[in-house]
Structure formats: structure tokens, C-alpha cells
N, C-alpha and C. Protein backbone atom coordinates (compact mmCIF):
# COMPACT_ATOMS: atom_id res chain seq x y z
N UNK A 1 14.20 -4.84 33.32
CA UNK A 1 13.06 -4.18 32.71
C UNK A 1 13.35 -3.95 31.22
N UNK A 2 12.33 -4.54 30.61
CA UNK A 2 12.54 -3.91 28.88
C UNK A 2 12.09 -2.44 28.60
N UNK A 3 13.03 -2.39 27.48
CA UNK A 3 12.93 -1.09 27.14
C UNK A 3 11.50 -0.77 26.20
N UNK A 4 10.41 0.41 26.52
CA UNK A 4 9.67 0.68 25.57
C UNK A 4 9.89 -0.27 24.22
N UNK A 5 10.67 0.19 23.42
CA UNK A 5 11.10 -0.08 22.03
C UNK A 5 10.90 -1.89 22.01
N UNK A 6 11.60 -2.74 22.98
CA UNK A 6 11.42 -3.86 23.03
C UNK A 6 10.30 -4.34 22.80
N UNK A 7 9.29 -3.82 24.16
CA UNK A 7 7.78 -4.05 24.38
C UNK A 7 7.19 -4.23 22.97
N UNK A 8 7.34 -2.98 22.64
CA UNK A 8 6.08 -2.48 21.08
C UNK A 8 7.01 -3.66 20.03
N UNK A 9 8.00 -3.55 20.06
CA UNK A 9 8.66 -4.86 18.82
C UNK A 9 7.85 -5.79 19.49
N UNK A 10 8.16 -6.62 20.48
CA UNK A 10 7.88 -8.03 20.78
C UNK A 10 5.89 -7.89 20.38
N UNK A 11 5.19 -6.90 20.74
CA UNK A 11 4.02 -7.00 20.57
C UNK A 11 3.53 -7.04 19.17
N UNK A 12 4.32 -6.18 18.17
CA UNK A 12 4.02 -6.04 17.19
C UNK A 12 4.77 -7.27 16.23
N UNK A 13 5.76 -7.70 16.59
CA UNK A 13 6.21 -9.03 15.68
C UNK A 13 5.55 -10.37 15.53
N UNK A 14 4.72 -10.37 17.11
CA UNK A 14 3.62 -11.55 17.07
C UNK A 14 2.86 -11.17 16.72
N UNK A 15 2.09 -9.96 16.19
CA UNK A 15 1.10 -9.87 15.77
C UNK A 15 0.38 -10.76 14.48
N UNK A 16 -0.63 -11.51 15.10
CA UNK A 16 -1.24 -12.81 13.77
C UNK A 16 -2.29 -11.69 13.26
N UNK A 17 -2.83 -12.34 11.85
CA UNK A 17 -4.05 -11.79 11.21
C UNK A 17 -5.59 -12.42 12.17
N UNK A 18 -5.06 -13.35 12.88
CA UNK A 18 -6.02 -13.56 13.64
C UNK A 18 -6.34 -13.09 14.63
N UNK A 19 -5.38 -12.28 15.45
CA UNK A 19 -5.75 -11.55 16.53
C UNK A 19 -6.47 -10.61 16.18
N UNK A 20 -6.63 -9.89 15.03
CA UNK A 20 -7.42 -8.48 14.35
C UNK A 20 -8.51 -8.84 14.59
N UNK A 21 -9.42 -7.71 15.25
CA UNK A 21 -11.00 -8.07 14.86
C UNK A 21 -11.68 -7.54 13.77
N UNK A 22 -12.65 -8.18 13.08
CA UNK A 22 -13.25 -8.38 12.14
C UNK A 22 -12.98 -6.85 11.27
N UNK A 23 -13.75 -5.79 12.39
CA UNK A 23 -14.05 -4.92 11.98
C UNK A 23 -12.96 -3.76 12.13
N UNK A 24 -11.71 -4.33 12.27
CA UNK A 24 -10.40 -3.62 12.14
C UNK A 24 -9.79 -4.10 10.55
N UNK A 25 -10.26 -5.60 10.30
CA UNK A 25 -9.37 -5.58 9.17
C UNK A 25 -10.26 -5.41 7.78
N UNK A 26 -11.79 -5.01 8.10
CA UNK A 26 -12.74 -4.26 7.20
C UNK A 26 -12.01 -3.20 7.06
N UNK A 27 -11.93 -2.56 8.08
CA UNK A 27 -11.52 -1.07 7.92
C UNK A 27 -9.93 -0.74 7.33
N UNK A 28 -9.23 -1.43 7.59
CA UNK A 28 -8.09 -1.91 6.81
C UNK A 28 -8.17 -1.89 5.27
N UNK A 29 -9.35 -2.65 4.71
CA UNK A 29 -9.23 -2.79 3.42
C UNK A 29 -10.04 -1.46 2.50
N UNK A 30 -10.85 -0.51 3.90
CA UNK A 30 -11.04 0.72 3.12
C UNK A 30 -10.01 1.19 2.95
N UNK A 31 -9.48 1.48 4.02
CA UNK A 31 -7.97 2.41 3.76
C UNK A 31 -6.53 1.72 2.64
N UNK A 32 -6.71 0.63 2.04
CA UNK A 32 -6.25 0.41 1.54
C UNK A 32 -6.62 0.67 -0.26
N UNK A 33 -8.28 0.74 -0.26
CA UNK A 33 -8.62 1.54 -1.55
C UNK A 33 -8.72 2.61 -1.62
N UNK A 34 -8.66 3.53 -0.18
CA UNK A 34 -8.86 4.71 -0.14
C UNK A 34 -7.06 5.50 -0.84
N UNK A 35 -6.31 4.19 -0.38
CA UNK A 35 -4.82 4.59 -0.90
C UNK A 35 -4.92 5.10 -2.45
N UNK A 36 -5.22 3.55 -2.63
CA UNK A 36 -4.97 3.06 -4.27
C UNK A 36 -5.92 4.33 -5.10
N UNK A 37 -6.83 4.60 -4.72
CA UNK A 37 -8.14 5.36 -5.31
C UNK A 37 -7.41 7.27 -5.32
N UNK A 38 -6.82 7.51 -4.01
CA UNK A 38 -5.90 8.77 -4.28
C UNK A 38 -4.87 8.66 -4.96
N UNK A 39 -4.10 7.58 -5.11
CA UNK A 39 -2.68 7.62 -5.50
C UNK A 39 -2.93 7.31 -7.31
N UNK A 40 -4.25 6.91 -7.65
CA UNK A 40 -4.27 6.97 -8.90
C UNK A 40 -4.48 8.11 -9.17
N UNK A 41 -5.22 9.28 -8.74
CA UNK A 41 -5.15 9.92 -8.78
C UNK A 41 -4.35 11.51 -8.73
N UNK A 42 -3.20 10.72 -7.99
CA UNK A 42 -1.98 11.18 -7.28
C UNK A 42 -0.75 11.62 -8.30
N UNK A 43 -0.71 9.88 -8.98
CA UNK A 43 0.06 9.77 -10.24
C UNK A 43 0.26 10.46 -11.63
N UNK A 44 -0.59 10.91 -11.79
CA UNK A 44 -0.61 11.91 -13.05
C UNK A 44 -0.07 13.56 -12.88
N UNK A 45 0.08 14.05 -11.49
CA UNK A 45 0.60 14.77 -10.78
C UNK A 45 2.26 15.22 -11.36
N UNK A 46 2.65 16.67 -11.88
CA UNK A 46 3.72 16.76 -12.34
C UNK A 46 4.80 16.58 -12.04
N UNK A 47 5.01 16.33 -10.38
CA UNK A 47 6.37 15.98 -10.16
C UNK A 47 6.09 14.32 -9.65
N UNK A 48 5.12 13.86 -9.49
CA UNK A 48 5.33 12.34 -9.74
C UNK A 48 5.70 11.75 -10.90
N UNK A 49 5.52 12.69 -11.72
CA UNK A 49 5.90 12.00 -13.49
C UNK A 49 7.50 11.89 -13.71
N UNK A 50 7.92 12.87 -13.08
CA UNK A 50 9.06 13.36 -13.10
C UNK A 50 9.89 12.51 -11.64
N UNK A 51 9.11 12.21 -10.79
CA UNK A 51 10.15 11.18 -9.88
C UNK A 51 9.97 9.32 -10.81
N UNK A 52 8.81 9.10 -11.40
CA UNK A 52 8.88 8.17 -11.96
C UNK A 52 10.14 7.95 -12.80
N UNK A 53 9.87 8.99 -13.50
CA UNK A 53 10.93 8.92 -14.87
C UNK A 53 12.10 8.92 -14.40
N UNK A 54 12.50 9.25 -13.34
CA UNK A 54 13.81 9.16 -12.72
C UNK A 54 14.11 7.92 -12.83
N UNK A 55 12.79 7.55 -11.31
CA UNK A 55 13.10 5.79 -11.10
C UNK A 55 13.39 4.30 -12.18
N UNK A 56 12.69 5.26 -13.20
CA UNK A 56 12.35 4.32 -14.45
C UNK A 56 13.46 4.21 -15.06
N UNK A 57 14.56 5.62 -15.05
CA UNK A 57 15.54 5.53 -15.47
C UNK A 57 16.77 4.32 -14.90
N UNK A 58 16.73 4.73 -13.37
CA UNK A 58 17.79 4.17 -12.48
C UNK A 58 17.71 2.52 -12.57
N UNK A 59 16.41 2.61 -12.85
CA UNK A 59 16.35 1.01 -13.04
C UNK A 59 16.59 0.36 -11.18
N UNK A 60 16.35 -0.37 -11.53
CA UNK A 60 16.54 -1.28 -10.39
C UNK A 60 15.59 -2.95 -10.45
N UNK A 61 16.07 -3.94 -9.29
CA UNK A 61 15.32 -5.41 -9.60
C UNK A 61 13.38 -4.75 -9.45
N UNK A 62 12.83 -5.52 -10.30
CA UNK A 62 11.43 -5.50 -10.41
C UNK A 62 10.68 -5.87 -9.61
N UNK A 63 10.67 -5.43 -8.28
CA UNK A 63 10.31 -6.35 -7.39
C UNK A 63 9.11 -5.80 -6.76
N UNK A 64 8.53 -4.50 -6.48
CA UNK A 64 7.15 -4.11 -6.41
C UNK A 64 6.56 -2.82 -7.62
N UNK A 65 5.10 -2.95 -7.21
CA UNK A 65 4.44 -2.19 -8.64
C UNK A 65 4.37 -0.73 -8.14
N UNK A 66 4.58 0.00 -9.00
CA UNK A 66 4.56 1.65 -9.19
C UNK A 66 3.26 2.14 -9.25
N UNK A 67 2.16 2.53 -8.28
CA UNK A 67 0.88 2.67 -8.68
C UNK A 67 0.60 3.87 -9.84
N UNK A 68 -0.28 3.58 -10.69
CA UNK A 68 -0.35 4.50 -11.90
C UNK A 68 0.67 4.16 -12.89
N UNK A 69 1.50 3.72 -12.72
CA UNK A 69 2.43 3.92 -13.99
C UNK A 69 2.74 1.96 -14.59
N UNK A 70 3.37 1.44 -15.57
CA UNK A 70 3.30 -0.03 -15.92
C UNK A 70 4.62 -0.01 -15.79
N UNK A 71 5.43 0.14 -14.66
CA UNK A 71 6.69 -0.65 -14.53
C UNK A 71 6.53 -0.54 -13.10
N UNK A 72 7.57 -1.99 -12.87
CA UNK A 72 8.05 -2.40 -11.74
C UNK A 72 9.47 -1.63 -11.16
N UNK A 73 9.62 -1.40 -9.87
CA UNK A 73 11.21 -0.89 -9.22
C UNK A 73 11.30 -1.76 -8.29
N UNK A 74 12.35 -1.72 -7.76
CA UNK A 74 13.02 -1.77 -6.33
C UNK A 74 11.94 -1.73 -5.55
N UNK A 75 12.07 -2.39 -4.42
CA UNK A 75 10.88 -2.45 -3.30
C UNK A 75 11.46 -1.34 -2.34
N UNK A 76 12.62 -0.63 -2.23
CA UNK A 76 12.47 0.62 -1.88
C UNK A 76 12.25 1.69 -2.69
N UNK A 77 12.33 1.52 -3.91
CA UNK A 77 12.02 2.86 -4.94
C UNK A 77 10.51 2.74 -5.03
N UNK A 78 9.89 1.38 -4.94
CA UNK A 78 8.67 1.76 -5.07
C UNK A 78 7.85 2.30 -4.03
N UNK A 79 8.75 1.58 -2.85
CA UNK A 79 8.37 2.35 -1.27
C UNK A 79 7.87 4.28 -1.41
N UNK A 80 8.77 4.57 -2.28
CA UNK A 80 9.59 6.18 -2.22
C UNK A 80 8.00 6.39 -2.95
N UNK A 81 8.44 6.29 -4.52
CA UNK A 81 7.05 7.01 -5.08
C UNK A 81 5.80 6.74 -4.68
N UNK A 82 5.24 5.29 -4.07
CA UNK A 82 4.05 5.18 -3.99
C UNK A 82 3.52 6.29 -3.02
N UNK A 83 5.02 6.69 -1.80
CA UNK A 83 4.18 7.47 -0.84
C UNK A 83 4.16 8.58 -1.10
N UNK A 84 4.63 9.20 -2.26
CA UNK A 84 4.50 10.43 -2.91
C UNK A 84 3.45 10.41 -3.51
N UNK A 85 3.31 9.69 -4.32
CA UNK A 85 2.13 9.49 -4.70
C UNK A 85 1.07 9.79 -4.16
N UNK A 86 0.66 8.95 -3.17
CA UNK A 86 -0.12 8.74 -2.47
C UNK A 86 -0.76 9.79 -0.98
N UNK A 87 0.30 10.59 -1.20
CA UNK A 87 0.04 11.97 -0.81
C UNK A 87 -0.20 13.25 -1.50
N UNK A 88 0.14 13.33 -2.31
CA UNK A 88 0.51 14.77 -3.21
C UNK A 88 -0.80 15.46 -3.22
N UNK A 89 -1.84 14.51 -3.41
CA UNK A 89 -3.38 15.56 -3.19
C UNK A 89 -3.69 16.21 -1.55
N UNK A 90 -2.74 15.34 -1.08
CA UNK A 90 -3.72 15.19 0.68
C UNK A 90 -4.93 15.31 1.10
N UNK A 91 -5.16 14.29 0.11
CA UNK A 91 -6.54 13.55 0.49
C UNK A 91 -6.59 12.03 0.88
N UNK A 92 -5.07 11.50 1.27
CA UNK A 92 -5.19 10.22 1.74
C UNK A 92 -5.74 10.41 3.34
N UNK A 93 -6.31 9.93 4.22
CA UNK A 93 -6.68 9.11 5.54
C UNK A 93 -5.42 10.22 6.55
N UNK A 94 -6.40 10.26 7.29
CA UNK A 94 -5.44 11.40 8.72
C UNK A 94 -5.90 10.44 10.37
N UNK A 95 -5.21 10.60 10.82
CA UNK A 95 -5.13 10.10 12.03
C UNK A 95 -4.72 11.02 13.46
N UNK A 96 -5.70 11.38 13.93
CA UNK A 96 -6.37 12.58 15.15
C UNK A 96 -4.85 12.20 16.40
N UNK A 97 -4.58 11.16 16.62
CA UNK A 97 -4.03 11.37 17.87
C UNK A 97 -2.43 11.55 17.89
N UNK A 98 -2.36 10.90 16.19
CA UNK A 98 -0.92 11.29 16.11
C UNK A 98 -1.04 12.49 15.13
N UNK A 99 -1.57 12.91 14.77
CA UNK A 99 -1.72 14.72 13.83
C UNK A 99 -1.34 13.98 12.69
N UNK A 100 -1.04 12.89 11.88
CA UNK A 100 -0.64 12.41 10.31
C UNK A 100 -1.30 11.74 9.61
N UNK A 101 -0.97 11.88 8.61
CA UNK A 101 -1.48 10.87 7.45
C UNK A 101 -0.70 10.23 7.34
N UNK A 102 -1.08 8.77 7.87
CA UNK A 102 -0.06 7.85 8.37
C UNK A 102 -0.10 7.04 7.46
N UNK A 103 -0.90 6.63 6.55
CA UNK A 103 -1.03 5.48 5.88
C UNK A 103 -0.43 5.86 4.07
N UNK A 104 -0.05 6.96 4.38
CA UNK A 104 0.60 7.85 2.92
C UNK A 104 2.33 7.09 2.79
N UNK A 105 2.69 6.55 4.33
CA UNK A 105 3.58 5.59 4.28
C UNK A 105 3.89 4.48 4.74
N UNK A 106 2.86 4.03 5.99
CA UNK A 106 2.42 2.42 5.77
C UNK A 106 2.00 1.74 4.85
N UNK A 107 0.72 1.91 3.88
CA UNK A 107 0.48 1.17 2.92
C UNK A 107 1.33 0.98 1.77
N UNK A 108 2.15 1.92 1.47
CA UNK A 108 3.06 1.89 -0.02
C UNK A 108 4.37 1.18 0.59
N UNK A 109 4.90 1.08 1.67
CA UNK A 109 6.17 0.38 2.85
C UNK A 109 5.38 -1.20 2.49
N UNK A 110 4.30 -1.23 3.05
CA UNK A 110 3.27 -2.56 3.65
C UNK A 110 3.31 -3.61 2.16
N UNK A 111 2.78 -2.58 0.88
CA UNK A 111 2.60 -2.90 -0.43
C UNK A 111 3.62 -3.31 -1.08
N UNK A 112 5.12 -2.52 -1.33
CA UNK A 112 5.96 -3.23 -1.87
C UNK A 112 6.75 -3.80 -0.90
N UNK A 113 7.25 -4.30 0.09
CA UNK A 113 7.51 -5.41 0.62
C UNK A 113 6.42 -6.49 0.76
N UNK A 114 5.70 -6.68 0.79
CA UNK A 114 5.09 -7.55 0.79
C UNK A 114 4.73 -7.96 -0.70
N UNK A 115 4.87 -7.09 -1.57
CA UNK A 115 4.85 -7.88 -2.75
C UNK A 115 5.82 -8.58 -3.03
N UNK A 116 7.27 -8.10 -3.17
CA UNK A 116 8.23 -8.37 -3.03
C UNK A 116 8.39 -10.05 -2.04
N UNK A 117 7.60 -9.91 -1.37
CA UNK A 117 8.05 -11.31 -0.15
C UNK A 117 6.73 -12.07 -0.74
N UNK A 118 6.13 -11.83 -1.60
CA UNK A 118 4.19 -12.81 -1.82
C UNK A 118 3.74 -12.96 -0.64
N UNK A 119 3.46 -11.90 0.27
CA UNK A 119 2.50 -11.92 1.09
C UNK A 119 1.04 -12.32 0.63
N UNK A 120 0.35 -12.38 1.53
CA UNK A 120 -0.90 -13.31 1.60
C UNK A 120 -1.95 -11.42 1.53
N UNK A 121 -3.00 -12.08 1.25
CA UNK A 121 -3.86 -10.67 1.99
C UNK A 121 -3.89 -10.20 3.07
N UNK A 122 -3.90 -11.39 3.98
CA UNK A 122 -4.19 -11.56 5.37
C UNK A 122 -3.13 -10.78 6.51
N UNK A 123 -1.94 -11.33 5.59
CA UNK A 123 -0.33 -11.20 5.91
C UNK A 123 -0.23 -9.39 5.87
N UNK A 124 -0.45 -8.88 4.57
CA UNK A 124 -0.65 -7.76 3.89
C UNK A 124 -1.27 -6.52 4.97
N UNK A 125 -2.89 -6.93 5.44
CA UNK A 125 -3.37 -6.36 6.22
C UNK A 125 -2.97 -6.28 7.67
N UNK A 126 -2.19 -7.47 8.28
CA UNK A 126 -1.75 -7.49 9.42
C UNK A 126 -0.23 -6.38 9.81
N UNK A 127 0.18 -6.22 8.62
CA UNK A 127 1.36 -5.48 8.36
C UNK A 127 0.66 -3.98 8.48
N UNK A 128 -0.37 -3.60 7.90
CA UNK A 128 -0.59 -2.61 8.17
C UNK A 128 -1.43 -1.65 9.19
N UNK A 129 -2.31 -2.83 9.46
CA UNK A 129 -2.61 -2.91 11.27
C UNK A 129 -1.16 -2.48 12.20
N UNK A 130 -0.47 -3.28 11.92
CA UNK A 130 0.83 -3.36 12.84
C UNK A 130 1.55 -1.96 12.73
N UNK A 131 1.48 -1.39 11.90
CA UNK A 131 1.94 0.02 11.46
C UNK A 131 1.50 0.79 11.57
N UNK A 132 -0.08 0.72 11.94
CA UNK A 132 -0.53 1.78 12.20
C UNK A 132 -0.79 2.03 13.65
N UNK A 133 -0.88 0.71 14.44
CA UNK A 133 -0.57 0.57 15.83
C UNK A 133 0.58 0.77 16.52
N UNK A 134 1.42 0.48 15.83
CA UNK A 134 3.05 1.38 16.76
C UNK A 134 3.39 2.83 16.04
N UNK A 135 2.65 3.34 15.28
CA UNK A 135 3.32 4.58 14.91
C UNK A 135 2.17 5.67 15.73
N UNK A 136 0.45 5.02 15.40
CA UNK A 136 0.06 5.94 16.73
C UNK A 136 0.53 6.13 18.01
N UNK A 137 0.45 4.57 18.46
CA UNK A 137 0.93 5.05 19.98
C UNK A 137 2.15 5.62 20.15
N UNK A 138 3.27 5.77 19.09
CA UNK A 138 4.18 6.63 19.46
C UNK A 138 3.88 7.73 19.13
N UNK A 139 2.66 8.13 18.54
CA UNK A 139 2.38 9.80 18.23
C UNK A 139 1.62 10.04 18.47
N UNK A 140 0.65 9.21 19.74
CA UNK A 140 -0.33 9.66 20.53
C UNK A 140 0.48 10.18 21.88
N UNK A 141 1.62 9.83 21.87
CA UNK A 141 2.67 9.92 23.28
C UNK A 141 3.46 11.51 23.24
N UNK A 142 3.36 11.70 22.00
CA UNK A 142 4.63 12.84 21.81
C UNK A 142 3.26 13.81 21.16
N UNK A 143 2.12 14.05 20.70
CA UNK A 143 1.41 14.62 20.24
C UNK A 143 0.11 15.18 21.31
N UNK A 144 -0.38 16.39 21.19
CA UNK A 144 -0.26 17.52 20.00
C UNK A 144 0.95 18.42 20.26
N UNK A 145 1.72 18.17 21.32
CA UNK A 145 3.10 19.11 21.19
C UNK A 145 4.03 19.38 19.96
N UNK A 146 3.94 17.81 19.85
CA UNK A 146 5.23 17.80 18.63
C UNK A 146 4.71 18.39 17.97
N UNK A 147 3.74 18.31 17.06
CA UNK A 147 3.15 19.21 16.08
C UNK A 147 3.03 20.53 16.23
N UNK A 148 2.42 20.67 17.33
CA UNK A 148 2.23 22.43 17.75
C UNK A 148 4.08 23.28 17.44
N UNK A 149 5.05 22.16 17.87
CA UNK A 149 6.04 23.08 18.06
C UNK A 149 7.07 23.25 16.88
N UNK A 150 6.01 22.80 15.51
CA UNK A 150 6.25 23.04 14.31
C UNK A 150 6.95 21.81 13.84
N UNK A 151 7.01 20.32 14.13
CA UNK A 151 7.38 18.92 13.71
C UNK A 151 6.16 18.33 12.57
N UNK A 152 6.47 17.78 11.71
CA UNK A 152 5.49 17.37 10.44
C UNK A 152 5.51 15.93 11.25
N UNK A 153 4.37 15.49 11.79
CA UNK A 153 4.15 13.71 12.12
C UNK A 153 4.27 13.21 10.54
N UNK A 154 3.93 13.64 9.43
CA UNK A 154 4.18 12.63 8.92
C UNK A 154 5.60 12.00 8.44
N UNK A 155 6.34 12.97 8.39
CA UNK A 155 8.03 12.40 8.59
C UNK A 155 8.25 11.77 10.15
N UNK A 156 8.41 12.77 10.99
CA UNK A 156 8.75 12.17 12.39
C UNK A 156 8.01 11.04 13.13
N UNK A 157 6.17 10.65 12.95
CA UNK A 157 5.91 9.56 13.01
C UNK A 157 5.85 8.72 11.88
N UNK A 158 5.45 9.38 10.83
CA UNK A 158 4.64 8.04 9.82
C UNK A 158 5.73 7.03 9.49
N UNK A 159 7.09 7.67 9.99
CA UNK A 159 8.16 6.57 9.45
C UNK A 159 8.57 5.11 10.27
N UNK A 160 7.91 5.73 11.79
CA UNK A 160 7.81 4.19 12.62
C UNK A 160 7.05 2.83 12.39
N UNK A 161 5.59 3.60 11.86
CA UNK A 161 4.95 2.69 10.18
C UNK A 161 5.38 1.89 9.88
N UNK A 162 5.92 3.07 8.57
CA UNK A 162 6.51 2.37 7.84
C UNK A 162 7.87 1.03 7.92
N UNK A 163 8.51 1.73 9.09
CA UNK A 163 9.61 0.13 9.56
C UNK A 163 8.84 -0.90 9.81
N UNK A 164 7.41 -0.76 10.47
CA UNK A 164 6.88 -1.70 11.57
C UNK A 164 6.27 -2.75 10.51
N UNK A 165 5.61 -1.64 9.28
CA UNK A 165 4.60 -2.40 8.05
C UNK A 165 6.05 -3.33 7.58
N UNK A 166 6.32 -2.26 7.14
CA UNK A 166 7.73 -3.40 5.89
C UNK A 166 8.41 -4.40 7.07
N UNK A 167 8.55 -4.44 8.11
CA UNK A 167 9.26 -5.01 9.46
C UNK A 167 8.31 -6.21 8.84
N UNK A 168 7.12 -6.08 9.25
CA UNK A 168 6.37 -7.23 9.48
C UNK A 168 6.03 -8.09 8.12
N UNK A 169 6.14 -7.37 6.96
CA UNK A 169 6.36 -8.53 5.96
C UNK A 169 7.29 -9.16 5.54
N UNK A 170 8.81 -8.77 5.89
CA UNK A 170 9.84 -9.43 5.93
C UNK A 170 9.98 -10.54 7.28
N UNK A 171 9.11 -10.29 8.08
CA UNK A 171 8.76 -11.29 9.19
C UNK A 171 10.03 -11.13 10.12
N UNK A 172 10.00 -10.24 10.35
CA UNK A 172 11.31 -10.11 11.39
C UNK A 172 11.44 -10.60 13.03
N UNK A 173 12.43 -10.60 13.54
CA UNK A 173 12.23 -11.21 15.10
C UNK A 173 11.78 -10.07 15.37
N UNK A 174 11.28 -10.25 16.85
CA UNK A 174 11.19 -9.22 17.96
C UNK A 174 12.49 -8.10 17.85
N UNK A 175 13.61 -8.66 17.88
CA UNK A 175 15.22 -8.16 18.46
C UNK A 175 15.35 -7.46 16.72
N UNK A 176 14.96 -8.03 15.62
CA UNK A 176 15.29 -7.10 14.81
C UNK A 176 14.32 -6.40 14.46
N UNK A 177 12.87 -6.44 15.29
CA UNK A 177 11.89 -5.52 14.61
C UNK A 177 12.25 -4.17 15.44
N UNK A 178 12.91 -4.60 16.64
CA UNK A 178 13.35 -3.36 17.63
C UNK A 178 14.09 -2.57 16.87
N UNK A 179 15.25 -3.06 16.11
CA UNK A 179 16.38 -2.43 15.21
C UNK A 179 15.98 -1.30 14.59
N UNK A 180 15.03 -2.07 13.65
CA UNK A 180 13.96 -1.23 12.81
C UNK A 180 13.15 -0.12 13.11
N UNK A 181 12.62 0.00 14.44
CA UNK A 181 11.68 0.42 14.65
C UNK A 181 13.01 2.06 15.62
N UNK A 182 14.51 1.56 15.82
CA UNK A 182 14.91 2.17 16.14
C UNK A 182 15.99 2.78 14.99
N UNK A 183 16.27 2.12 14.24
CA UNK A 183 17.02 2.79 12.49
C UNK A 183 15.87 4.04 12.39
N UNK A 184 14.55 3.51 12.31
CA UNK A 184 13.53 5.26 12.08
C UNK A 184 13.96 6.18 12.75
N UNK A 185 14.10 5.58 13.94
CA UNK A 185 14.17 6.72 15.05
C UNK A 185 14.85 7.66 14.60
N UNK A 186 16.41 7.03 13.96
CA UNK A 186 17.54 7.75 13.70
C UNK A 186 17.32 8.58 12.21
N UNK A 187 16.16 8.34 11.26
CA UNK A 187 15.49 8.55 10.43
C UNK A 187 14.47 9.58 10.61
N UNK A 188 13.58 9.71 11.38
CA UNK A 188 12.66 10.92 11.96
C UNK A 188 13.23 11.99 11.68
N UNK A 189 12.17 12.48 10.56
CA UNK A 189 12.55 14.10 10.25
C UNK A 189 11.56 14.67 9.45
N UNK A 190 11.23 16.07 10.26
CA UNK A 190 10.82 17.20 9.27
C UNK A 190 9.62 18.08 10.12
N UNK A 191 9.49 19.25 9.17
CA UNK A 191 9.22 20.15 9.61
C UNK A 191 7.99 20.82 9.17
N UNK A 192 7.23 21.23 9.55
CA UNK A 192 5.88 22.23 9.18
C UNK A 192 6.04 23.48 8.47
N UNK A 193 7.81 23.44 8.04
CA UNK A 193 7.78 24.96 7.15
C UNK A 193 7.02 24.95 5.97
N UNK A 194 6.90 23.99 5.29
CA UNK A 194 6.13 23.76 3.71
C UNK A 194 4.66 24.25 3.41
N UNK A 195 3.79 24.62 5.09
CA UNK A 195 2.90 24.77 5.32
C UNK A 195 3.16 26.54 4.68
């Protein structure tokens, strides 16, 4: 018998842009301006200026874009700020069954790896379909408890996402999207004190 973790890898690594229906990967491309449209907004924000300027400092290869700002980082540094970014108003996109705003770290995970790799649009959107489909159903499974018992979904789920998005534009096997999807596991964290 496979393990959970297997299942959701093997399902989510085949996932084509063609299996999406129409009106999943419409809705995809709202939530993808709905990102870009907060996180510009996001960016001018005083301690995003101040994690930029960090990043800007540390330098790193140029490999995805910093929304709001005209330099390139690291496709994990840009991972980092975009989803800061892209939260700091919390007004990005919420998702009822797992209690998070899930896409505050699928799309910015989804965005610079896949820039980083020249994903396609198609490619792009399927990544974040895929991320948003294994991080609900793992936080439709553990939710509304987890939350109630003071766990933040968006650390403890939104980060299965994020492996699954960036998983899937690096095009990973089944056996290493499992890895991934279990490195979060070991990654899952945080708490509702900030509230």
C-alpha cells in the first residue's frame, strides 16, 4: 500500500495543463493578478523596503523578478519577498477549507521557479493549480482544528504549496515530488500569536 504522501506526489507530478478545466485555469489567472495587483501594492510597505534592501544587498544569481522593485535575486530570495510581499496587506485570496491564504505562497514559489526554469504560461498555471490542490486537501484534512487550536495554515499549510508549485516547475518525479512535499512537512510552522 502507498503511503498518502506517495498518492498526492504521483497525482500531482502528472498533473498536465490539459487535464485543468477551462474554468479552473480562468480562475487561476485571476488569482494570479489578484497576486501581482496586492503585492504591488504590498511593495512600498516599510518592512518590504527594508527586506528588499537586504536582498539587494546579499546579492545573489538573477534568476527571478522582485515584484515592485527593478532587480532580479535568487529564485529562493525572490520566493521569500514576493510572499511577503504579497501578503503584508492581507488582502491576497483566502481559502475556506484550509483557513489560509494560500496563494501568498504558491504564486511567488510557482513565479520564481518557473521563471528561473522559462516555464510556459500553461506550465506556470498548472504549477499553481497543483499547489493549490495538495495544500488544500492537506488542510481540508487537518482543518478547522488546526486552526482553532491556535496553528497559522498559512505557515503549516501554505508551505505544502509552495513545494508542490516550485516541485512542479522544476518538473520533478513522483519519488522526488514526495521528498518535497515531505522536506515541508519537516518545515511546517507557526502560530496564531501575531493575531
Amino acid at each position: 500500500m502507498k503511503a498518502l504522501t506517495e498518492v498526492l506526489a504521483e497525482y500531482l507530478s502528472g498533473l498536465q495543463f490539459e487535464d485543468l478545466p477551462p474554468d479552473v485555469v480562468e480562475f487561476c489567472k485571476l488569482c494570479i493578478l489578484d497576486m501581482i495587483g496586492v503585492s504591488l501594492r504590498g511593495s512600498v510597505m516599510e518592512y518590504n523596503k527594508i527586506l528588499a534592501a537586504y536582498l539587494q544587498e546579499a546579492g545573489g544569481k538573477a534568476e527571478a523578478t522582485v515584484v515592485g522593485y527593478g532587480f532580479k535575486t535568487s529564485c529562493a530570495q525572490a520566493g521569500l519577498i514576493n510572499g511577503s510581499i504579497g501578503h503584508s496587506l492581507q488582502l491576497d485570496d483566502g481559502e475556506m477549507e484550509s483557513c489560509a491564504h494560500l496563494n501568498c505562497e504558491i504564486i511567488p514559489a510557482a513565479l520564481a521557479a518557473g521563471e528561473r526554469e522559462d516555464c510556459t504560461g500553461g506550465e506556470l498555471i498548472t504549477c499553481i493549480v497543483a499547489g493549490n490542490e495538495g495544500s488544500i486537501r492537506i488542510g481540508s484534512a487537518v482543518n478547522p482544528s488546526h486552526n482553532q487550536r491556535g496553528f497559522s495554515p498559512n505557515g503549516t499549510i501554505g508551505v505544502f504549496g509552495a513545494a508542490i508549485a516550485a516541485g512542479k516547475a522544476l518538473n520533478l518525479s513522483k519519488n522526488a515530488m514526495a521528498d518535497a512535499i515531505g522536506s515541508a512537512a519537516m518545515q511546517s510552522a507557526g502560530l496564531e500569536q501575531f493575531v
